[in-house]
Protein backbone atom coordinates (compact mmCIF):
# COMPACT_ATOMS: atom_id res chain seq x y z
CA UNK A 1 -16.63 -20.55 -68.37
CA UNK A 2 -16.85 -24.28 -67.88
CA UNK A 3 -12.96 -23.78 -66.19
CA UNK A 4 -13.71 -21.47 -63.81
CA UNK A 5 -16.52 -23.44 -62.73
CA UNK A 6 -14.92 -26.36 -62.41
CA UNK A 7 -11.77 -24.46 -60.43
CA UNK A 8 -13.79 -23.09 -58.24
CA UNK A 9 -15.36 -26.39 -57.78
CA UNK A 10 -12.19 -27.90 -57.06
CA UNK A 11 -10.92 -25.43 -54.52
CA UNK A 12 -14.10 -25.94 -52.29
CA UNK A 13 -13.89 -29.79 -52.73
CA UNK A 14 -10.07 -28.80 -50.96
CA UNK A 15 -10.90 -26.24 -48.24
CA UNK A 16 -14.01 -29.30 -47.15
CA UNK A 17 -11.53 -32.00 -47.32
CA UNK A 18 -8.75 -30.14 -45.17
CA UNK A 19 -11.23 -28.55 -43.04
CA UNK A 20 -12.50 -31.95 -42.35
CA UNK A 21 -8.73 -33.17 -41.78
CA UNK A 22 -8.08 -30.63 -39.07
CA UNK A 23 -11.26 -32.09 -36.59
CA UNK A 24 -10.40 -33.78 -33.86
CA UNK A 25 -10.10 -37.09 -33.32
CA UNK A 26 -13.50 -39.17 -31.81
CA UNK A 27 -12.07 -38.81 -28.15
CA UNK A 28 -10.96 -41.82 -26.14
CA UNK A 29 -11.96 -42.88 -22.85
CA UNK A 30 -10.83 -40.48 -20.17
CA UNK A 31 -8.14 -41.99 -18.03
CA UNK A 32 -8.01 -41.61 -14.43
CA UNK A 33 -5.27 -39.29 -12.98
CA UNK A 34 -2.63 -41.32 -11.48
CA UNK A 35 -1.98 -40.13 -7.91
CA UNK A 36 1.73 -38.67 -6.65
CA UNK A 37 3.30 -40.17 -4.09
CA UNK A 38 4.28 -37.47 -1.50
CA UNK A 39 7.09 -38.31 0.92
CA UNK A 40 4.54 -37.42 3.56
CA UNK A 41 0.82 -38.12 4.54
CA UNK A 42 -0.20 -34.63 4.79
CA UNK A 43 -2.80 -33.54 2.63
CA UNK A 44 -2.10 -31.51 -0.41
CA UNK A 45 -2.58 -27.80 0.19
CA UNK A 46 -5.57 -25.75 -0.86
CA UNK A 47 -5.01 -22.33 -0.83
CA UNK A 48 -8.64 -21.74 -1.93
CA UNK A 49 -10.10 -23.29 1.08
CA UNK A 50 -7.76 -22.55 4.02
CA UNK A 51 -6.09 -19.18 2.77
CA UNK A 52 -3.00 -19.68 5.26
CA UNK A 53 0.63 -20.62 4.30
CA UNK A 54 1.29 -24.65 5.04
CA UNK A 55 3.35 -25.91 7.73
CA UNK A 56 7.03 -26.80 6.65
CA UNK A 57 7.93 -30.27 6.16
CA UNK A 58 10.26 -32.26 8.23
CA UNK A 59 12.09 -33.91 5.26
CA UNK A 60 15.05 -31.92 3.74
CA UNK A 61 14.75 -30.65 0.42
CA UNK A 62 17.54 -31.88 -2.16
CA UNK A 63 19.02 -29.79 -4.37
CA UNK A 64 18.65 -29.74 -7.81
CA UNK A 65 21.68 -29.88 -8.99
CA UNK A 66 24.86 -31.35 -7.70
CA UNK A 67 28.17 -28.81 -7.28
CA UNK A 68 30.98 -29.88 -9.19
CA UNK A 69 34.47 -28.29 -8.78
CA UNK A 70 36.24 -27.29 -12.09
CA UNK A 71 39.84 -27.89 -11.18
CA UNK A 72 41.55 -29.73 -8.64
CA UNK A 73 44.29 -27.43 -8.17
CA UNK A 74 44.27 -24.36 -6.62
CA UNK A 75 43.77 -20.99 -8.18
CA UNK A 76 46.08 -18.29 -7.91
CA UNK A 77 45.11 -15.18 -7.36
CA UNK A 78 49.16 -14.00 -7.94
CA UNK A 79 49.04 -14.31 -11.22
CA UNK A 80 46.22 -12.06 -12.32
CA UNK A 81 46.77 -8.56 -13.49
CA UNK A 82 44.93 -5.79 -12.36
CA UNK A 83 43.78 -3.04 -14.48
CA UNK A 84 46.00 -0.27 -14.63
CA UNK A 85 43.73 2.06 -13.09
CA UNK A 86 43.47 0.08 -10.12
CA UNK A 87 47.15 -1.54 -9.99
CA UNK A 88 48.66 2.73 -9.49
CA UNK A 89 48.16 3.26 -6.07
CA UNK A 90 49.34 6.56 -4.07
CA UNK A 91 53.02 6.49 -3.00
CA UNK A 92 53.14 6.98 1.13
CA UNK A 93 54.37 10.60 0.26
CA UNK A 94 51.13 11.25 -1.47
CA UNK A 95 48.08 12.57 -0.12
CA UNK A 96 44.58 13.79 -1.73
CA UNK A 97 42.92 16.66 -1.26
CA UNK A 98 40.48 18.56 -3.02
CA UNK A 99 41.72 20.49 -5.71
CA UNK A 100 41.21 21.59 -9.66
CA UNK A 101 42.28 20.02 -12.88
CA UNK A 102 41.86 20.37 -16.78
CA UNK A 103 39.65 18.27 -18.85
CA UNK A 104 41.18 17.27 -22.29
CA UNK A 105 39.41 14.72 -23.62
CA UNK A 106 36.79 12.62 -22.82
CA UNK A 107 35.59 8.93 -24.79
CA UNK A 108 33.88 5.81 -24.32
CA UNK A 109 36.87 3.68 -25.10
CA UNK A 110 39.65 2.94 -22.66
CA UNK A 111 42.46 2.43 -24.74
CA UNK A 112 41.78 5.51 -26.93
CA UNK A 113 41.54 7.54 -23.21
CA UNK A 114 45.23 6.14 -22.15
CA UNK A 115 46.68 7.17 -25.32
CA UNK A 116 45.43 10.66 -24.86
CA UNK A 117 46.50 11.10 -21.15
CA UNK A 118 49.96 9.66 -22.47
CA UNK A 119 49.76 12.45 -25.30
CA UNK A 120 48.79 14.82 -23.27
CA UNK A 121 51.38 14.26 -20.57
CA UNK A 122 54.36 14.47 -23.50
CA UNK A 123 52.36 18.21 -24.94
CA UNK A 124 51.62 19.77 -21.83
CA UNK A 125 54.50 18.50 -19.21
CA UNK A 126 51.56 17.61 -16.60
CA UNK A 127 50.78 14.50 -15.05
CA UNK A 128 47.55 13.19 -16.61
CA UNK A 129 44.59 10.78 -15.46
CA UNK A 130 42.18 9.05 -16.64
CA UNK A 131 38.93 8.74 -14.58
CA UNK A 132 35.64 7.10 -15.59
CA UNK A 133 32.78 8.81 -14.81
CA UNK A 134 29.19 7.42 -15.50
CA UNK A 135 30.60 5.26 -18.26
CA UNK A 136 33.00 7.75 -20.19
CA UNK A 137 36.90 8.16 -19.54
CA UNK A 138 37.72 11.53 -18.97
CA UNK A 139 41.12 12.51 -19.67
CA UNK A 140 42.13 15.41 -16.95
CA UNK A 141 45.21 16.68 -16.19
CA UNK A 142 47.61 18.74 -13.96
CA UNK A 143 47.13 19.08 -9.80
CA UNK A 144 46.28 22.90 -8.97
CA UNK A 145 45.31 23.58 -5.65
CA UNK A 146 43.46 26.67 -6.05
CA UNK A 147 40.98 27.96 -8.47
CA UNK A 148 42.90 30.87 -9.99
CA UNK A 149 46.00 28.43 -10.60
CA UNK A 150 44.27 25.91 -12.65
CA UNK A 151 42.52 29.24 -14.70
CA UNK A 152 46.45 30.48 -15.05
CA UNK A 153 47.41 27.10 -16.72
CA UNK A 154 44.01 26.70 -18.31
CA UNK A 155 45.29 29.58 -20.40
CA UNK A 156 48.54 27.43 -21.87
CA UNK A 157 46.63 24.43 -22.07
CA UNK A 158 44.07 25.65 -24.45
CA UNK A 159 47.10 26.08 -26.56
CA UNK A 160 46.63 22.71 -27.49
CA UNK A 161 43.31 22.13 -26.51
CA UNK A 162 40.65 24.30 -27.09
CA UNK A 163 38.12 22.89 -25.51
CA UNK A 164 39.10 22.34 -22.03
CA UNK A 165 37.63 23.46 -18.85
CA UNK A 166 38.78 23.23 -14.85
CA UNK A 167 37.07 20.80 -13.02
CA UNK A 168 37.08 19.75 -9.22
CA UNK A 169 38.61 16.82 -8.43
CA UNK A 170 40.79 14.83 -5.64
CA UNK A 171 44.26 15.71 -6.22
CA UNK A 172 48.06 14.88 -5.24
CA UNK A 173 49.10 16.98 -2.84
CA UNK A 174 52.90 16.40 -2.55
CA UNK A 175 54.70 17.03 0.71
CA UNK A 176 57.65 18.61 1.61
CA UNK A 177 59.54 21.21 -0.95
């Protein structure tokens, strides 16, 4: 009994001790603000009393931080690939219009999109694409004109993929014979 008592004791003698550890300081005499120089005489601006937007100042802002080149020599742009999307463009002989093609396959990964265009191009003997639409690649193939053709191959493409559909798209209209 005389333990508990004298642990309990002991942990009140603590809490008072920190408590009184964690009171401020008696505070020191207040110093006075020290005034900012401005690099003009105007007045500060209170918005409370005059409720308008200042006048601009006459001297020129600096920046804040200072531009700094990060080579000397001169980039060139030459030597950059361009995604292979972008770096096929349409031969002269080419020309889009609208038109129909298959959907495959579609994915979120790029690579994995390529490989199945270039899979699908050896299966089904069409040229294939890949087109990214609101963040997927879409793996579509063949160029049919009308409706009806892209439903008559639609029927020997699901040979090897069952879940394709026709879809409109811009396609390569070849001319002559």
């Amino acid at each position: 009994m005389k333990r508990s008592v004298l642990r309990y004791c002991a942990v009140v003698v603590s809490c008072v001790s920190l408590a009184g550890c964690a009171t401020a300081p008696p505070s020191a005499p207040s110093a006075k603000p020290v005034p900012v120089e401005r690099a003009t005489d105007a007045k500060p601006y209170d918005f409370r009393s005059e409720g308008k937007i200042p006048p601009t100042t006459d001297v020129p802002n600096e920046p804040d931080i200072e531009e700094i080149g990060i080579s000397e020599s001169a980039i060139d742009v030459t030597d950059a690939e361009a995604p292979p999307d972008t770096a096929r463009q349409a031969a002269p002989e080419d020309t889009l219009i609208d038109g129909f093609r298959a959907q495959v396959f579609a994915t979120a990964d790029r690579e994995i999109a390529e490989n199945a265009a270039r899979v699908a191009t050896e299966r089904l003997k069409l040229p294939s694409y890949v087109e990214l639409d609101g963040g997927v690649y879409k793996v579509r193939v063949g160029d049919f004109a009308t409706r009806p053709e892209a439903d008559d191959a639609l029927v020997a493409i699901r040979r090897q993929y069952t879940d394709a559909w026709v879809v409109p798209a811009k396609i390569r209209a070849r001319r002559g014979p």
